[in-house]
PDB file of N, CA and C in Angstrom:
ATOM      1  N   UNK A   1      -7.668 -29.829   0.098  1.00  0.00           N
ATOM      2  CA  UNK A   1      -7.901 -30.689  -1.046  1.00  0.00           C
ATOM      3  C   UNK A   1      -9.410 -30.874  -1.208  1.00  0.00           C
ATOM      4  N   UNK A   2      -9.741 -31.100  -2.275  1.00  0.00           N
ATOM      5  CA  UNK A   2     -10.951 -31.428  -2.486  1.00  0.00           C
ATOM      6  C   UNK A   2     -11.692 -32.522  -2.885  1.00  0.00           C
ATOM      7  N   UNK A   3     -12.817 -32.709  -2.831  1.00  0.00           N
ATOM      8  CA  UNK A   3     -13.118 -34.042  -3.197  1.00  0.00           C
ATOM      9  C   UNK A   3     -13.608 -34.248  -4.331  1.00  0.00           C
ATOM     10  N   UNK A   4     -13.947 -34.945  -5.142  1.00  0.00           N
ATOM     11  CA  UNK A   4     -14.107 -34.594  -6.529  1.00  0.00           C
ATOM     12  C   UNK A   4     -15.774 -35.377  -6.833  1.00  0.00           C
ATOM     13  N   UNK A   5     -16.837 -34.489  -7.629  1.00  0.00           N
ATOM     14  CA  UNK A   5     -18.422 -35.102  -7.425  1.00  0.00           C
ATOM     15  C   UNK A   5     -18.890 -33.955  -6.171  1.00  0.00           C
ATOM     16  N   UNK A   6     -20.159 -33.976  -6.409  1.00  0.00           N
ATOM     17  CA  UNK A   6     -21.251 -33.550  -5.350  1.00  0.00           C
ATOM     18  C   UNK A   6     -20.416 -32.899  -3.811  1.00  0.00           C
ATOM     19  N   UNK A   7     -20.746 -31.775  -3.306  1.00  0.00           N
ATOM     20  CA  UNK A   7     -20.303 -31.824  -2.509  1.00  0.00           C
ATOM     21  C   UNK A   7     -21.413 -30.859  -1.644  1.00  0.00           C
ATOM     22  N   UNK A   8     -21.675 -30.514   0.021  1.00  0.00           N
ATOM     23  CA  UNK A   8     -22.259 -29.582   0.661  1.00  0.00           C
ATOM     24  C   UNK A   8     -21.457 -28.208   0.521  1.00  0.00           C
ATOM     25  N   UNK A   9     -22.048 -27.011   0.158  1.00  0.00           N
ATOM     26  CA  UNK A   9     -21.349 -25.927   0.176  1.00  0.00           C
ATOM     27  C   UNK A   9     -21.372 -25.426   1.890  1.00  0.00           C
ATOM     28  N   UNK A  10     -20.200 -24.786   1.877  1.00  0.00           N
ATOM     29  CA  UNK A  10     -19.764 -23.996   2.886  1.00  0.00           C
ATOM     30  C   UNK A  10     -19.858 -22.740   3.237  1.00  0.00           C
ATOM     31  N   UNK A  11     -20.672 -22.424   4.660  1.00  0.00           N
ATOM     32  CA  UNK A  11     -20.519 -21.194   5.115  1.00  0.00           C
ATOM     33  C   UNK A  11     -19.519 -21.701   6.517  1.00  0.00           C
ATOM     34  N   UNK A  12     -18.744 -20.215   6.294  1.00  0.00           N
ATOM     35  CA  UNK A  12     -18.121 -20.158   7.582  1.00  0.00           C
ATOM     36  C   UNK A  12     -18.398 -18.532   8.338  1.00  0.00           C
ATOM     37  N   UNK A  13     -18.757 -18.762   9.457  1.00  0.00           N
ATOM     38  CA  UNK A  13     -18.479 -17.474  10.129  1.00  0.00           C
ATOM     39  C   UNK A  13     -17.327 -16.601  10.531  1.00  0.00           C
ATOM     40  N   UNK A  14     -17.241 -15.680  10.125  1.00  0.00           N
ATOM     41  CA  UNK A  14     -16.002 -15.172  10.652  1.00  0.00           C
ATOM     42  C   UNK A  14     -16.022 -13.705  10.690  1.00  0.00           C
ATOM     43  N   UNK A  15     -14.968 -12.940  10.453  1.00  0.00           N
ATOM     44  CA  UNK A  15     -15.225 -11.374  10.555  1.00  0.00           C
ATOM     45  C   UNK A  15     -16.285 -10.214  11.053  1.00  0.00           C
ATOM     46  N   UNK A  16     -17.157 -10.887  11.745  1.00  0.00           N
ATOM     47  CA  UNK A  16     -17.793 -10.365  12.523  1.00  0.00           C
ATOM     48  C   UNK A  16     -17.374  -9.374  13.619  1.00  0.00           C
ATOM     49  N   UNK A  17     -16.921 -10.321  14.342  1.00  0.00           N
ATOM     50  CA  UNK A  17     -15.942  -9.476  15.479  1.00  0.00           C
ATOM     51  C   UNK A  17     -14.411  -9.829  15.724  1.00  0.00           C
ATOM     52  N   UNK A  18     -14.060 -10.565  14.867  1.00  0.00           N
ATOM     53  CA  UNK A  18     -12.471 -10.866  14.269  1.00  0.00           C
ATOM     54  C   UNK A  18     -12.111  -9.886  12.906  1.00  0.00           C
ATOM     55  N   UNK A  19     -10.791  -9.652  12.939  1.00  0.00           N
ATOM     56  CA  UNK A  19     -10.378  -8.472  11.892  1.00  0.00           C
ATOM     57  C   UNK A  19     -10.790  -9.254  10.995  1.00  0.00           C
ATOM     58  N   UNK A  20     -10.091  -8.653   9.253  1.00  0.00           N
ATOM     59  CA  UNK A  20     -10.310  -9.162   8.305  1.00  0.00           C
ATOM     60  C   UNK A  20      -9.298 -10.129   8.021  1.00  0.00           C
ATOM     61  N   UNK A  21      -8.137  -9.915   9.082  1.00  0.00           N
ATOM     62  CA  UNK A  21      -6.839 -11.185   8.768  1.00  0.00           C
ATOM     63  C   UNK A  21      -7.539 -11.879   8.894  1.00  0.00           C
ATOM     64  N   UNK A  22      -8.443 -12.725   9.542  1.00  0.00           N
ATOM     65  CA  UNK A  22      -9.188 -13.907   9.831  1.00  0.00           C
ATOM     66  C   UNK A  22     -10.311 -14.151   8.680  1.00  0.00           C
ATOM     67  N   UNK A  23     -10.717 -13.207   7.912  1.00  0.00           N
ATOM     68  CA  UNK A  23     -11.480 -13.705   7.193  1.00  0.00           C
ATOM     69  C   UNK A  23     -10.351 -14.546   6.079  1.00  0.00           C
ATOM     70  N   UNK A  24      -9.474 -13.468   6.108  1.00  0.00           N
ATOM     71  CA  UNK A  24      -8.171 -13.994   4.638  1.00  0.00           C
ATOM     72  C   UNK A  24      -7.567 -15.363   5.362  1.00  0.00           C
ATOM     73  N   UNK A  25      -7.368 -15.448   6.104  1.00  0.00           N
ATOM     74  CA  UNK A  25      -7.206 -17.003   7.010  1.00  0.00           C
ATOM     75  C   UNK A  25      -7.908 -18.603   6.458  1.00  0.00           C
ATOM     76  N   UNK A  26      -9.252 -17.718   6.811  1.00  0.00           N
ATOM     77  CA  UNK A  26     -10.342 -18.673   6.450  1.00  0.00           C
ATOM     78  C   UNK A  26     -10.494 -19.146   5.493  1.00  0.00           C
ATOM     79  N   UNK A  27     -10.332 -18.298   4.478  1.00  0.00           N
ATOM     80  CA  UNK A  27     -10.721 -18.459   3.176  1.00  0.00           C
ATOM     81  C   UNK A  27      -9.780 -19.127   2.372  1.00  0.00           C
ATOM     82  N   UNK A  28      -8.506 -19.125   2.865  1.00  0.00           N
ATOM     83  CA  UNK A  28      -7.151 -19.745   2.236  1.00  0.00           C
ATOM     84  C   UNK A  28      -7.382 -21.440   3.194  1.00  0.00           C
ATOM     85  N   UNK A  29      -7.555 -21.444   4.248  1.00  0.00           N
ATOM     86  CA  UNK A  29      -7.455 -23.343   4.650  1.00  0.00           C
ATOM     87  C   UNK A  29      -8.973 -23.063   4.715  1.00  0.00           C
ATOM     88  N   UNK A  30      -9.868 -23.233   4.265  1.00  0.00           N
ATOM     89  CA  UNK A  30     -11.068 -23.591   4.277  1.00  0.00           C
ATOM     90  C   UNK A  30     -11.425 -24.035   3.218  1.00  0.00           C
ATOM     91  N   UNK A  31     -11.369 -22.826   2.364  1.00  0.00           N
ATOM     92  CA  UNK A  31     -12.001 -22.845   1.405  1.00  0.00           C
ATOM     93  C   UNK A  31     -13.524 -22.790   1.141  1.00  0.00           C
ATOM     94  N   UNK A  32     -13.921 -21.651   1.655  1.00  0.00           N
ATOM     95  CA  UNK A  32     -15.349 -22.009   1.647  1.00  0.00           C
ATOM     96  C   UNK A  32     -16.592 -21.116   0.689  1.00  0.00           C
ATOM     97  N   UNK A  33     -17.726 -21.603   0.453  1.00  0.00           N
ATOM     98  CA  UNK A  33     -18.278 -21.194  -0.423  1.00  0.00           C
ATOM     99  C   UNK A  33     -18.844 -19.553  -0.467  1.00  0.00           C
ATOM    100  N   UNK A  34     -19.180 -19.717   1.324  1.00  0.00           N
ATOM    101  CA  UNK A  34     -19.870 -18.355   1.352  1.00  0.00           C
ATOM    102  C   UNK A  34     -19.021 -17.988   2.899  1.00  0.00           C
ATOM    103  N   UNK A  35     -18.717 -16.562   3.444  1.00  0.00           N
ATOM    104  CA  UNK A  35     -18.594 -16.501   4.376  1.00  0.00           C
ATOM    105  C   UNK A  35     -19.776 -15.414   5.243  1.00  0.00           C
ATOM    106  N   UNK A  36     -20.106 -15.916   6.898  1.00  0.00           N
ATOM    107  CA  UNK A  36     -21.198 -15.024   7.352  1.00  0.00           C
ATOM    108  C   UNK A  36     -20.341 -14.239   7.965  1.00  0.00           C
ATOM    109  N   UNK A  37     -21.193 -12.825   8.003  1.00  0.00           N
ATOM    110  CA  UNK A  37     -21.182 -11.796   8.774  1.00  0.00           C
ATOM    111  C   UNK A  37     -19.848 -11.439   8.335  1.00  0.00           C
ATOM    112  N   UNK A  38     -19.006 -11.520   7.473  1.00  0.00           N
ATOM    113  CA  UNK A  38     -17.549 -10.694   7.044  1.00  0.00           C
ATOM    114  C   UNK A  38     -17.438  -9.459   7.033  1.00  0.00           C
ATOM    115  N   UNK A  39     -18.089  -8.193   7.550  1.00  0.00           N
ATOM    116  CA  UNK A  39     -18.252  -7.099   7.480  1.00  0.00           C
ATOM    117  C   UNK A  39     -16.621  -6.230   7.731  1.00  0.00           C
ATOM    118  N   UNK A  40     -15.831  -7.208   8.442  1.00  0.00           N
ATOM    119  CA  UNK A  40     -14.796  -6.537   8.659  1.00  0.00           C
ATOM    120  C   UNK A  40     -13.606  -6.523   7.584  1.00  0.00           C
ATOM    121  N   UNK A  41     -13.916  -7.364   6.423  1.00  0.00           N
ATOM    122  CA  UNK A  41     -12.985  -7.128   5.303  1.00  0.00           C
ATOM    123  C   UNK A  41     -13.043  -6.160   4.681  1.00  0.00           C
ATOM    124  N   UNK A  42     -13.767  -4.951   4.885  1.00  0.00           N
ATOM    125  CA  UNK A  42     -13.487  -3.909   4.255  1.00  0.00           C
ATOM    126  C   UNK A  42     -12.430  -2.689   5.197  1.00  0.00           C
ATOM    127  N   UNK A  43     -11.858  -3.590   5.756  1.00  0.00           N
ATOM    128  CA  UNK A  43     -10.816  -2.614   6.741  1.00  0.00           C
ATOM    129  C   UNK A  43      -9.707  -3.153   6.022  1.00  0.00           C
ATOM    130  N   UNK A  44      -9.118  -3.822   4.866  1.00  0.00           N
ATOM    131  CA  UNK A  44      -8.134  -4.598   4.268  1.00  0.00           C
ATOM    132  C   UNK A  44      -8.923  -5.121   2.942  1.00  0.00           C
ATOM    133  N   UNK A  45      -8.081  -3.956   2.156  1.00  0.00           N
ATOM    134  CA  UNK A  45      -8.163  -4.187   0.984  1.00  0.00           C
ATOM    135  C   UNK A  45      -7.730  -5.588   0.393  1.00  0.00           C
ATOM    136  N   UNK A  46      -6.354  -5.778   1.082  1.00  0.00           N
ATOM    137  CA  UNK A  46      -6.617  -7.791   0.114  1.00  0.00           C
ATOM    138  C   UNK A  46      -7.586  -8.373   0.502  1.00  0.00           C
ATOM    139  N   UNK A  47      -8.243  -8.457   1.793  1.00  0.00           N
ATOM    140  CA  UNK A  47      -9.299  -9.249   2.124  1.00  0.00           C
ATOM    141  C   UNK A  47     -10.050  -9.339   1.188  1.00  0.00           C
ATOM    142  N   UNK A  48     -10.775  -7.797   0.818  1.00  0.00           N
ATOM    143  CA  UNK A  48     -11.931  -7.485  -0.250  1.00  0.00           C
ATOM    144  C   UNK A  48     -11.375  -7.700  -1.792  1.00  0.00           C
ATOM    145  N   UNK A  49      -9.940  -8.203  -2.016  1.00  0.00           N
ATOM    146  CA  UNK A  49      -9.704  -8.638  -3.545  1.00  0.00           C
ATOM    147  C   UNK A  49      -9.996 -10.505  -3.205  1.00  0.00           C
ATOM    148  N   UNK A  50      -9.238 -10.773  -2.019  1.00  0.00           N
ATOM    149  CA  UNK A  50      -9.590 -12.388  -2.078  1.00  0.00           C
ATOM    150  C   UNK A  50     -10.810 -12.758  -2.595  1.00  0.00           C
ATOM    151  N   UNK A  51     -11.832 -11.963  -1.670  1.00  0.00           N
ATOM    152  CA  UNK A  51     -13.315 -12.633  -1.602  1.00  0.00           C
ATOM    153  C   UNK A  51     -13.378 -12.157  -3.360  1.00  0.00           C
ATOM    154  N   UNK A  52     -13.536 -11.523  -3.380  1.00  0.00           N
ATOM    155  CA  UNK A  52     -14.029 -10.683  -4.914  1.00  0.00           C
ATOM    156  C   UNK A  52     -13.111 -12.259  -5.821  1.00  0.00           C
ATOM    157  N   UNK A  53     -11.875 -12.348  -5.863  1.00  0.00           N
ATOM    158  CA  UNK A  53     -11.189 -13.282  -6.795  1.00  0.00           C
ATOM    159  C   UNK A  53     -12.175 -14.788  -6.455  1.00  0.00           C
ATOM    160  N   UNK A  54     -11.900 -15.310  -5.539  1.00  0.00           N
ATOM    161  CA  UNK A  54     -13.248 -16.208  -5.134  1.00  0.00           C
ATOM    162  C   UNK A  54     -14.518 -16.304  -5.675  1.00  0.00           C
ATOM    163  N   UNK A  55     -15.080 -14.888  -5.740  1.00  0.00           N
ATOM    164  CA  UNK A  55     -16.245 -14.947  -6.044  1.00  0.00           C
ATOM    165  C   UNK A  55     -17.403 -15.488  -4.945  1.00  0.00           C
ATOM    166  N   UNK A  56     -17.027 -15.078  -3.865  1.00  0.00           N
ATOM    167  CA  UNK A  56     -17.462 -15.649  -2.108  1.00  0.00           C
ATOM    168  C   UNK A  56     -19.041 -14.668  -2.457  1.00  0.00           C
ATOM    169  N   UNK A  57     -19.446 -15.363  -1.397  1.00  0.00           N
ATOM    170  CA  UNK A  57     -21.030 -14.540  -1.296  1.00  0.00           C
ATOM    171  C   UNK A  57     -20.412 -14.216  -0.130  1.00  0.00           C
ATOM    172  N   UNK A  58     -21.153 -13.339   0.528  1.00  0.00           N
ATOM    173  CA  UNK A  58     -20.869 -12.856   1.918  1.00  0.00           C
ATOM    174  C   UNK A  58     -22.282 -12.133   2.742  1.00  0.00           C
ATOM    175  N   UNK A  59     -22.703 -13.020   3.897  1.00  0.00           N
ATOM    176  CA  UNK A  59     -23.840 -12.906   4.505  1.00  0.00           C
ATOM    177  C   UNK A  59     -23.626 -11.675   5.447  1.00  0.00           C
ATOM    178  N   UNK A  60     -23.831  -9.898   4.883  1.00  0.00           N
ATOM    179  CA  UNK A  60     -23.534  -9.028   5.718  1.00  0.00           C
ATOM    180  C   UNK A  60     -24.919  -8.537   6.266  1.00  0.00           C
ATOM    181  N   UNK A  61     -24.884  -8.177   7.518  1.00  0.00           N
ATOM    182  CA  UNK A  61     -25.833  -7.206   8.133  1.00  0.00           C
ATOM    183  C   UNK A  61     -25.780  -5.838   8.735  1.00  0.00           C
ATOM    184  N   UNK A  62     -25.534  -4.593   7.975  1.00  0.00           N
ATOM    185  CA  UNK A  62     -25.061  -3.444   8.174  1.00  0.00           C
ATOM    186  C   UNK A  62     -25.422  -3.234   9.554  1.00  0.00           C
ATOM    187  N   UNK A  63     -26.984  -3.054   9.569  1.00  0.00           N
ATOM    188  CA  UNK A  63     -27.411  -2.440  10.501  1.00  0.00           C
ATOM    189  C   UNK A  63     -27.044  -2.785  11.906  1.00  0.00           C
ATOM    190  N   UNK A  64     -26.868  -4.419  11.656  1.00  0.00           N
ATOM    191  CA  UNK A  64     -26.415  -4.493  13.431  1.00  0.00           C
ATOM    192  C   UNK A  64     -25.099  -4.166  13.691  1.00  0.00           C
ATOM    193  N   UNK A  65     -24.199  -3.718  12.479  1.00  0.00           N
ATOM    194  CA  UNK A  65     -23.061  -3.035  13.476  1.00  0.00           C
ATOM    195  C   UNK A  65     -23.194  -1.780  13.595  1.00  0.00           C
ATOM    196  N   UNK A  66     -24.388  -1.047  13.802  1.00  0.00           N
ATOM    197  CA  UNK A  66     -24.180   0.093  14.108  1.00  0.00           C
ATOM    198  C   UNK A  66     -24.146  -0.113  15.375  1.00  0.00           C
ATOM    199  N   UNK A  67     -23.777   1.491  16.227  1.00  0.00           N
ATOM    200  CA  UNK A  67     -24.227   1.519  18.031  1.00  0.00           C
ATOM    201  C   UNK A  67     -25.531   1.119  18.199  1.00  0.00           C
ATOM    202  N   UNK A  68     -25.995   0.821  19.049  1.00  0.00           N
ATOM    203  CA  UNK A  68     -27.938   0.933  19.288  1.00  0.00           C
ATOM    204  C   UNK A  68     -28.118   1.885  19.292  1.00  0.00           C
ATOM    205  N   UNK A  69     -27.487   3.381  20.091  1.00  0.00           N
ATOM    206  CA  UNK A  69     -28.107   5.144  19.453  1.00  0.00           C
ATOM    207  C   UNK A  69     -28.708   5.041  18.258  1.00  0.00           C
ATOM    208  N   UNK A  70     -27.926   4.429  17.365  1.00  0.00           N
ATOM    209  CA  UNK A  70     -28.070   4.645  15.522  1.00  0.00           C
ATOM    210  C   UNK A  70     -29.036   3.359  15.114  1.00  0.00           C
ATOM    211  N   UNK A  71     -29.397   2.534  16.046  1.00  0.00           N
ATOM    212  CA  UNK A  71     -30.183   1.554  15.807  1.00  0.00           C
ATOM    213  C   UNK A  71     -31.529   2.002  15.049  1.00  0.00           C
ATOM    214  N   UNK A  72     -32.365   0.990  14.498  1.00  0.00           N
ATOM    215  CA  UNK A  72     -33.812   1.111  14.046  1.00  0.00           C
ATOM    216  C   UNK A  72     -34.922   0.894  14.892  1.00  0.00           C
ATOM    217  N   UNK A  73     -34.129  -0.280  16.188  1.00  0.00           N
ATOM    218  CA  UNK A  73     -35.353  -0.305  17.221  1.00  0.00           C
ATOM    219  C   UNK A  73     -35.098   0.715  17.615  1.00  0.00           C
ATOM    220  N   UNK A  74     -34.332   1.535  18.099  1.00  0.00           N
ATOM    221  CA  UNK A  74     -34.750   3.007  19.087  1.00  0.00           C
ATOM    222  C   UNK A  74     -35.070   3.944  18.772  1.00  0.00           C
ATOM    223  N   UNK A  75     -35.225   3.625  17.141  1.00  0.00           N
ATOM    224  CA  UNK A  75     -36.182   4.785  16.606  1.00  0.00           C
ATOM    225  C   UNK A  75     -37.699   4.602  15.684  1.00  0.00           C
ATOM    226  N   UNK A  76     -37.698   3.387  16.085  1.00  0.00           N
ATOM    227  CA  UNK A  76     -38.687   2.620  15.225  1.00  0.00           C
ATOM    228  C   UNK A  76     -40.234   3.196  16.142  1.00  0.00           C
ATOM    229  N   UNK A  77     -41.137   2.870  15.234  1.00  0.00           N
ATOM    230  CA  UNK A  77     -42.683   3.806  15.542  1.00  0.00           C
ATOM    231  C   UNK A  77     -43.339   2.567  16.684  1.00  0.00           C
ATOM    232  N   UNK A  78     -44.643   3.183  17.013  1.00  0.00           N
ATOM    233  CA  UNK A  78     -45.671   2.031  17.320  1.00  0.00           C
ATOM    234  C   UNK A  78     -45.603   0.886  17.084  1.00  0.00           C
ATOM    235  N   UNK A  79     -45.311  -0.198  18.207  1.00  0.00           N
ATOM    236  CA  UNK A  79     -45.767  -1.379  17.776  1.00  0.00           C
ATOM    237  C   UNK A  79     -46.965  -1.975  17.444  1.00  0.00           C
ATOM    238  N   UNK A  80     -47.174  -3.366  17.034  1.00  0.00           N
ATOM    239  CA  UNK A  80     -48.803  -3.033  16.267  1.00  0.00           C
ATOM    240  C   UNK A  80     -49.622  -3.443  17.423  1.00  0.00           C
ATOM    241  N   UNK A  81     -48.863  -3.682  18.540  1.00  0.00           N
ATOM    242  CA  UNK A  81     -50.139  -4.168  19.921  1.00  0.00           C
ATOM    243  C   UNK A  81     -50.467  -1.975  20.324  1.00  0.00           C
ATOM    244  N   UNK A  82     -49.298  -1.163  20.476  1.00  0.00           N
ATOM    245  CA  UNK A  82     -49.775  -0.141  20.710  1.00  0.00           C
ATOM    246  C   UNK A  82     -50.815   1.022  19.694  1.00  0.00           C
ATOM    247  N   UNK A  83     -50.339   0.426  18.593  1.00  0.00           N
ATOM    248  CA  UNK A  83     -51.177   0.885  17.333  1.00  0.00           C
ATOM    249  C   UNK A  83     -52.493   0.585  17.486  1.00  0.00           C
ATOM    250  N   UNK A  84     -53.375  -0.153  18.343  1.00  0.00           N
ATOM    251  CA  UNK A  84     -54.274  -0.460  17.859  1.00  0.00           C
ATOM    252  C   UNK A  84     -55.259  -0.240  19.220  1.00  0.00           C
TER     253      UNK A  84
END
């Protein structure tokens, strides 16, 4: 339920390292404005219609789910203390 007037918007974390059932979880008793790190709703297509019907922001960060092999620090150049 909601409260009606002014309210704090909501992030919730989730789908990070929980499937995307948990994001669709969340988002149904929460209700929340934005969810972080949801990267895993694209393994479940309703997940990715909920958020989309919502209109959810979603705080993703590709790069850190890669392996570290595929990382940017282990391939990243000179730091600027060795640069110089």
């Amino acid at each position: 339920m909601r409260r009606r007037g002014p309210r704090l918007k909501v992030t919730i974390h989730t789908g990070e390292d929980t499937p995307a059932s948990f994001v669709i979880d969340t988002i149904r008793l929460a209700n929340p404005d934005r969810i972080g790190h949801g990267i895993h709703i694209l393994e479940d297509p309703a997940a990715v219609d909920l958020v989309r019907e919502r209109g959810l922001t979603l705080e993703v960060q590709p790069l850190e789910q890669l392996p570290d092999q595929f990382s940017l620090r282990a391939h990243r150049g000179p730091s600027s203390q060795e640069a110089v």
